[in-house]
Protein backbone atom coordinates (compact mmCIF):
# COMPACT_ATOMS: atom_id res chain seq x y z
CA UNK A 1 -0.76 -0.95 46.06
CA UNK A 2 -4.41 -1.04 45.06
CA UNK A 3 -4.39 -3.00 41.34
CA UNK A 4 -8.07 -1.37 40.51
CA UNK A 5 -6.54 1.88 41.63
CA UNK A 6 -3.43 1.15 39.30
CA UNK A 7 -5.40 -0.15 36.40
CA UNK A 8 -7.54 3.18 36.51
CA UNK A 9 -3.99 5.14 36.16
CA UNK A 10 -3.39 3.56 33.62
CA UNK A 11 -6.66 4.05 31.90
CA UNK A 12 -5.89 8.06 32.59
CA UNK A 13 -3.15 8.43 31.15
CA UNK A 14 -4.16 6.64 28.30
CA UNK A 15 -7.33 8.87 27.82
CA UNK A 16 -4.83 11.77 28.16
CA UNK A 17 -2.54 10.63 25.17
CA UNK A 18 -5.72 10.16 23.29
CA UNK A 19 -7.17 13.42 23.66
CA UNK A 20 -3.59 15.12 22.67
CA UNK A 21 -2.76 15.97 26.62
CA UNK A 22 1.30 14.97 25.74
CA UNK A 23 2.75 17.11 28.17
CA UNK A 24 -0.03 15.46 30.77
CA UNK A 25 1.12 12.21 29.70
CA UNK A 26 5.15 12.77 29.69
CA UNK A 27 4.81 14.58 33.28
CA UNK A 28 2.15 11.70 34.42
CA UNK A 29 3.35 10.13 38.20
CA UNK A 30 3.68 5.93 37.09
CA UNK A 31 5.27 5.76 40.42
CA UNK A 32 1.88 3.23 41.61
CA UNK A 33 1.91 1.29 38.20
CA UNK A 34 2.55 -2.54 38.23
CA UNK A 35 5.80 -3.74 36.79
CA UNK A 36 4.06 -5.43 34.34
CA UNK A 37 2.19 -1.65 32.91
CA UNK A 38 6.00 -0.54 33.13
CA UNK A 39 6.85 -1.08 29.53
CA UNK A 40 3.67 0.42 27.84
CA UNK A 41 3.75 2.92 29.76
CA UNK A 42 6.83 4.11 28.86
CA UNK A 43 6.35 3.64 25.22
CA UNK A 44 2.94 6.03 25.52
CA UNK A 45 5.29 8.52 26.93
CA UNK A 46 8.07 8.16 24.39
CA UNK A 47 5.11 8.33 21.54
CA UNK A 48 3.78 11.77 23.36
CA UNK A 49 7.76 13.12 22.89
CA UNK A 50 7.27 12.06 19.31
CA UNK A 51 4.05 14.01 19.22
CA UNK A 52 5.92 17.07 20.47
CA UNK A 53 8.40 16.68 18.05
CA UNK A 54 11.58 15.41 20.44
CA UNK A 55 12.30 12.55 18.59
CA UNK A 56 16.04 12.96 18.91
CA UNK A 57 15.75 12.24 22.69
CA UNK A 58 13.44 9.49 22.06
CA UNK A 59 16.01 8.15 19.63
CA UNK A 60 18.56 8.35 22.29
CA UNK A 61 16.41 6.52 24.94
CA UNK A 62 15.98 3.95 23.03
CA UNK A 63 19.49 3.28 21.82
CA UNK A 64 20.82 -0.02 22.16
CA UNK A 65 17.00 -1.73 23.34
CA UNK A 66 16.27 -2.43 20.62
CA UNK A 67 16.01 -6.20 21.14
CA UNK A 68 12.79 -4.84 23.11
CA UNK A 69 10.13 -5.32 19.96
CA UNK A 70 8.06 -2.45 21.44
CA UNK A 71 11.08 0.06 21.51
CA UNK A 72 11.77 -0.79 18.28
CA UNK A 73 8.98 0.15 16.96
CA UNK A 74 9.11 3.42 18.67
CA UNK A 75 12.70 3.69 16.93
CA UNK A 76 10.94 3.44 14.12
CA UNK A 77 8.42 6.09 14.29
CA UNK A 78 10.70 8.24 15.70
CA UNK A 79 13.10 7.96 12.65
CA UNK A 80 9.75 8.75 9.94
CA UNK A 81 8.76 11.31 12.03
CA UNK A 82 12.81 12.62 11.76
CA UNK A 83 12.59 12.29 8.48
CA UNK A 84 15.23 9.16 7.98
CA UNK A 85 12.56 7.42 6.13
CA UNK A 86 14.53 4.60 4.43
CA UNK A 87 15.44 3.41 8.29
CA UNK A 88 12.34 3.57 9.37
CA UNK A 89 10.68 1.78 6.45
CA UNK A 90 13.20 -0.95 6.88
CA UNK A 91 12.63 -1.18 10.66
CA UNK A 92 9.56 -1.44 10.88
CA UNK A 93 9.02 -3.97 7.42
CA UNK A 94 11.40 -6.17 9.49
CA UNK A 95 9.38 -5.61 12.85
CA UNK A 96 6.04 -6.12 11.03
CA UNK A 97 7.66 -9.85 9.46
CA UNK A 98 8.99 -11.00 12.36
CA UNK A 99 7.18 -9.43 15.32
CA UNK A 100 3.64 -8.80 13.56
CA UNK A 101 1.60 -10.07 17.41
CA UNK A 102 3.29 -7.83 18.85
CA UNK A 103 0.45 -4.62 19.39
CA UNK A 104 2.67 -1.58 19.74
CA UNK A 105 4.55 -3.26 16.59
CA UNK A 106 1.40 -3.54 14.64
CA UNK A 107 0.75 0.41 15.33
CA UNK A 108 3.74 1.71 14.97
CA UNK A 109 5.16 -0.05 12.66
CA UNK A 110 1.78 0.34 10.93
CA UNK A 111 1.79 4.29 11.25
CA UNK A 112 5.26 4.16 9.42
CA UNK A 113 4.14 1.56 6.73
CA UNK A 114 0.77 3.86 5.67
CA UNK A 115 2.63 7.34 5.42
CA UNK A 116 5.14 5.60 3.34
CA UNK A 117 2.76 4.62 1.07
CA UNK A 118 2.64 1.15 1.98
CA UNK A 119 -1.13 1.05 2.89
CA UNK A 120 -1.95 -2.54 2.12
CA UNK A 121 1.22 -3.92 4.01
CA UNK A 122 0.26 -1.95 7.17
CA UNK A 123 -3.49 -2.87 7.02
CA UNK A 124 -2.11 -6.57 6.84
CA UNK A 125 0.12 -6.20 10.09
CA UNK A 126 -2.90 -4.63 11.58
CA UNK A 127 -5.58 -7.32 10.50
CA UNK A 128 -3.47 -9.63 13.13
CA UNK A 129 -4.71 -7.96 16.02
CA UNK A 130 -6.59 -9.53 18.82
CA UNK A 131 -8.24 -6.73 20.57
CA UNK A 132 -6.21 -4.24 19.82
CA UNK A 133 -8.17 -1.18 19.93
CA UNK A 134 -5.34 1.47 18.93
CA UNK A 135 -5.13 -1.11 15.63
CA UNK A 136 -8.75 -0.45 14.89
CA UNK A 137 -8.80 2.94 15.65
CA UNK A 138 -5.64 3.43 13.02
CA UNK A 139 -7.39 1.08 10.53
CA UNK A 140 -10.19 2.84 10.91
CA UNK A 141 -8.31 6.07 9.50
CA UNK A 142 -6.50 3.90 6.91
CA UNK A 143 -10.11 3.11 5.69
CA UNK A 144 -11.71 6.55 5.72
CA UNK A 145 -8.28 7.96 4.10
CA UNK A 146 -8.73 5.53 1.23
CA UNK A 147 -12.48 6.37 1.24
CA UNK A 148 -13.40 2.51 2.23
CA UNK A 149 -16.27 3.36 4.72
CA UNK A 150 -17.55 0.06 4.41
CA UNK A 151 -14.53 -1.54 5.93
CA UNK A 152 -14.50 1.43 8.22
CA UNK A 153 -17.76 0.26 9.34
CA UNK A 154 -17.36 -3.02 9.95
CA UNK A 155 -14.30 -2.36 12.44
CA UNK A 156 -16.06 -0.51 14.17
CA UNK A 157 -19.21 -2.59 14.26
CA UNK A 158 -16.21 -5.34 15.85
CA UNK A 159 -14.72 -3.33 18.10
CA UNK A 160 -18.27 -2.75 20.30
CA UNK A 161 -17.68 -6.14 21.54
CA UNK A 162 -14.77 -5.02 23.48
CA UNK A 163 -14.62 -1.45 23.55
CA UNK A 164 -17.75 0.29 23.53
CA UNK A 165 -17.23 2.11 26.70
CA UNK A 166 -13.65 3.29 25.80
CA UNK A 167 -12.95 7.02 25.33
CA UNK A 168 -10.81 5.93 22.35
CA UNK A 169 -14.13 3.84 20.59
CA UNK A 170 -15.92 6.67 20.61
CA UNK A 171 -13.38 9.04 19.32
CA UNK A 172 -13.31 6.39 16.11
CA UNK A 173 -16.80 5.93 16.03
CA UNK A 174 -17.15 9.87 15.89
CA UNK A 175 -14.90 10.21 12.74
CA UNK A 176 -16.79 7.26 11.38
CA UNK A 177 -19.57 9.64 11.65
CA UNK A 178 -18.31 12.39 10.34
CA UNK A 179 -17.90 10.56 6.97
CA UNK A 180 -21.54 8.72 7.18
CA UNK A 181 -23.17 11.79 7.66
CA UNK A 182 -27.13 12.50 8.81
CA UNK A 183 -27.82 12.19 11.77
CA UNK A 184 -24.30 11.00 13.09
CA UNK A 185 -23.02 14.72 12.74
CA UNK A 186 -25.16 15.42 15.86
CA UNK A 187 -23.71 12.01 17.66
CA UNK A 188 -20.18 12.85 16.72
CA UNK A 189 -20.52 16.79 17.77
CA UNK A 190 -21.91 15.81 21.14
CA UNK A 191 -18.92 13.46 21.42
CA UNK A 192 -16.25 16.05 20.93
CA UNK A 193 -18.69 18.68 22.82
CA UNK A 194 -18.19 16.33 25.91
CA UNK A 195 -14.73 15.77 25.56
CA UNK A 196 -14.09 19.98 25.11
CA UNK A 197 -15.91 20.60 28.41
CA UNK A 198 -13.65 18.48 30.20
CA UNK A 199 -11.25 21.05 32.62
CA UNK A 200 -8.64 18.89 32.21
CA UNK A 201 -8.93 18.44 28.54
CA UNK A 202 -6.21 21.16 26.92
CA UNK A 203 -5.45 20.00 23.82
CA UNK A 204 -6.93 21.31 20.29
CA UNK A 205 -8.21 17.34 19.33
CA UNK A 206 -11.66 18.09 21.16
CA UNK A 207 -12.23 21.40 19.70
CA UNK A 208 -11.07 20.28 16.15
CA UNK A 209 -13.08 17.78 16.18
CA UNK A 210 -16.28 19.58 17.33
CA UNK A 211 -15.28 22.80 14.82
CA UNK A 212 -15.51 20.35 12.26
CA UNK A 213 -19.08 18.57 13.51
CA UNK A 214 -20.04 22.31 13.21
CA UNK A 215 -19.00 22.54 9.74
CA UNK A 216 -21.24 19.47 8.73
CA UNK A 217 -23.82 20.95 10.45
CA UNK A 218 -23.71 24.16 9.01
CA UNK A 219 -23.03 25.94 11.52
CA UNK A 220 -19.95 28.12 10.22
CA UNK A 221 -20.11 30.85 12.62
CA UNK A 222 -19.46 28.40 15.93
CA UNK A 223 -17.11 26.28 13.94
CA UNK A 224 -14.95 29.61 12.91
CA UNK A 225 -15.32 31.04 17.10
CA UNK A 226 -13.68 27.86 18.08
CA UNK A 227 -11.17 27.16 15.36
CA UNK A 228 -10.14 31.02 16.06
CA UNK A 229 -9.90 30.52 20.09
CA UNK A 230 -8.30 27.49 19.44
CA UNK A 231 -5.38 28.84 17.21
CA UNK A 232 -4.86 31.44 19.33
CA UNK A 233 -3.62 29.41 21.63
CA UNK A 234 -2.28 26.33 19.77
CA UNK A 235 -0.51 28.29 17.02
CA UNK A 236 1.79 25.34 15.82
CA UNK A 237 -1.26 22.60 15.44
CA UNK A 238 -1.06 21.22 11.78
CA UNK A 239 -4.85 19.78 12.54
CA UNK A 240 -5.96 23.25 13.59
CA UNK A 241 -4.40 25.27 10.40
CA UNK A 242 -5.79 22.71 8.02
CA UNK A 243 -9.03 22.62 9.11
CA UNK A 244 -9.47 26.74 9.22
CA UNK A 245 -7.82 26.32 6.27
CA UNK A 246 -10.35 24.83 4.91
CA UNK A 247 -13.41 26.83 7.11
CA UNK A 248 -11.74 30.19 5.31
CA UNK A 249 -12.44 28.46 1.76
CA UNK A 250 -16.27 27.59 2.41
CA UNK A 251 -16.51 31.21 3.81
CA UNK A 252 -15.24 32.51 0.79
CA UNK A 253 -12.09 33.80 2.93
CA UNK A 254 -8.52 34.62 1.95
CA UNK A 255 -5.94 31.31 3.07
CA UNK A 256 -2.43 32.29 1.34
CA UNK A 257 -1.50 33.34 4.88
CA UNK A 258 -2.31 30.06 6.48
CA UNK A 259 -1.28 27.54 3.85
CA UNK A 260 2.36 29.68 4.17
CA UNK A 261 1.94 28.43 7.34
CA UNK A 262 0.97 24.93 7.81
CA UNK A 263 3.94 24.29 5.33
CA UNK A 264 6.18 25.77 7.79
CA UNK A 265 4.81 24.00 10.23
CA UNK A 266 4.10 20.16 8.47
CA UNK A 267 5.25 20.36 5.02
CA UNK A 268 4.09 16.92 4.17
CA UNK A 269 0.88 17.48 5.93
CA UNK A 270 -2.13 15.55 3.77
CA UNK A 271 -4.15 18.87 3.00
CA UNK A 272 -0.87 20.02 1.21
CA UNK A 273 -0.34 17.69 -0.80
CA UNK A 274 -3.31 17.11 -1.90
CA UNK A 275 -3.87 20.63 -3.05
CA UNK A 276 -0.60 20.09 -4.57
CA UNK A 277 -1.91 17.07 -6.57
CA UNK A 278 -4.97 19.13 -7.38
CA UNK A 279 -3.36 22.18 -8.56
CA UNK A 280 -1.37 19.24 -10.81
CA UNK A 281 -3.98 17.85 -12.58
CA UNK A 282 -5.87 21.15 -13.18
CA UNK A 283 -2.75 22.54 -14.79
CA UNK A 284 -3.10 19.12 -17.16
CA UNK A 285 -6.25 19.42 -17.87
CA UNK A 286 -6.43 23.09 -18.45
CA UNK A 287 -2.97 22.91 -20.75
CA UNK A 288 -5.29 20.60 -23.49
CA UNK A 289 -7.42 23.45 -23.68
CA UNK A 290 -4.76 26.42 -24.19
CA UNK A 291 -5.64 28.72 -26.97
CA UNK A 292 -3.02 27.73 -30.11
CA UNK A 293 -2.33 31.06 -32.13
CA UNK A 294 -1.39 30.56 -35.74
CA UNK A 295 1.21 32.74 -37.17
């Protein structure tokens, strides 16, 4: 077996989980991978089941491994993503105190610590990484998230010491850009432009991402052609209702139809609530101004 040809593999399929090809990555031949690849390589393809929402069969892969840090992390993921949140939050607070050098334990046990709410606990289990890209790129979403661009920056600015070549940098580098703004829209669109002319790329992340470049650029027209391609044929993508979601209300277009929607599809989903906790504090404010009629 050829170890460069090997270590390319595994590069692929890697590339193809981080460009949303699941079903690429689940159906992906590891019969030439190294014994040592073995394990990560099945956890990618237990996190692309997650992705597709089969997290009972992940749950039941796992079962009884999980003495295995690395499957246990995936048993943790696959719990939140179940919904059995209180297992999952304890899982993966136990995997990130005893395991926390571990790197799928300090992203997915990271993932379930920042969508519970536990931000500063998962940004500590991810601080410990040593070259971790997949920790920077999620820190670098836990920064931007919590509108810390500045932090966002410098992982970034970091992670070109290791990583500047990697598919995955300069997907995190792009939605760095995206928030700096200027001239980065152009860098980021041309990023995502790239990755949507790929013929093997099938998944909505590239077109998503390169809709939303659009939008920055003012460009609404492209932006709503590809969102409206795109949902054609992804239908189910939370990322892809949000963000026409939120194309329709710069164009001044009706939404009711696809917010129905995206809570079908990800009730919890961040655009949601958000609104939710908008739509909250307008109702506050706008109570302290109610007309009082005096009998």
């Amino acid at each position: 077996m050829d170890p460069f040809s090997a270590e390319g593999e595994l590069v692929n399929i890697h590339n193809a989980f981080h460009q949303g090809q699941y079903q690429n990555v689940i159906d992906f031949d590891t019969s030439s991978f190294s014994p040592e690849n073995a394990l990560p390589t099945r956890v990618l393809q237990l996190r692309a089941k997650i992705a597709l929402g089969q997290t009972e069969e992940v749950l039941a892969d796992v079962e009884g491994e999980e003495d295995t840090p690395d499957l246990a992390a995936v048993k943790a993921l696959a719990q939140n993503t179940a919904g059995d949140a209180d297992s999952a939050l304890t899982l993966a607070q136990k995997l990130a105190e005893e395991q926390s050098e571990n790197n799928t334990v300090q992203l997915l046990a990271g993932t379930v610590l920042h969508v519970q709410g536990k931000t500063d606990e998962a940004l500590s289990l991810l601080s410990k990484h040593q070259g971790n890209l997949e920790a920077v790129a999620l820190s670098v979403q836990i920064y931007l998230q919590t509108n810390r661009i500045d932090l966002a920056l410098k992982e970034i600015s970091g992670a070109k010491r290791f990583a500047q070549d990697s598919l995955l940098f300069n997907i995190a580098e792009s939605w760095v850009g995206l928030r700096v703004g200027g001239e980065k829209y152009q860098s980021a669109y041309y990023v995502y432009e790239e990755l949507a002319s790929n013929p093997n790329s099938t998944a909505p992340l590239s077109i998503v991402g390169q809709a939303i470049a659009e939008l920055h650029l003012g460009r609404l027209p492209e932006a709503e052609a590809a969102l409206s391609e795109a949902i054609q044929k992804y239908p189910e993508d939370a990322q892809l209702i949000a963000n026409t979601i939120v194309l329709n209300v710069l164009s001044g277009k009706d939404y009711t139809e696809l917010t129905s929607k995206l809570k079908s599809v990800e009730p919890n989903h961040i655009l949601l609530t958000d609104l939710e906790e908008k739509s909250s504090f307008f109702d506050t404010a706008a109570a302290k101004f109610a007309p009082k009629v005096s009998s």
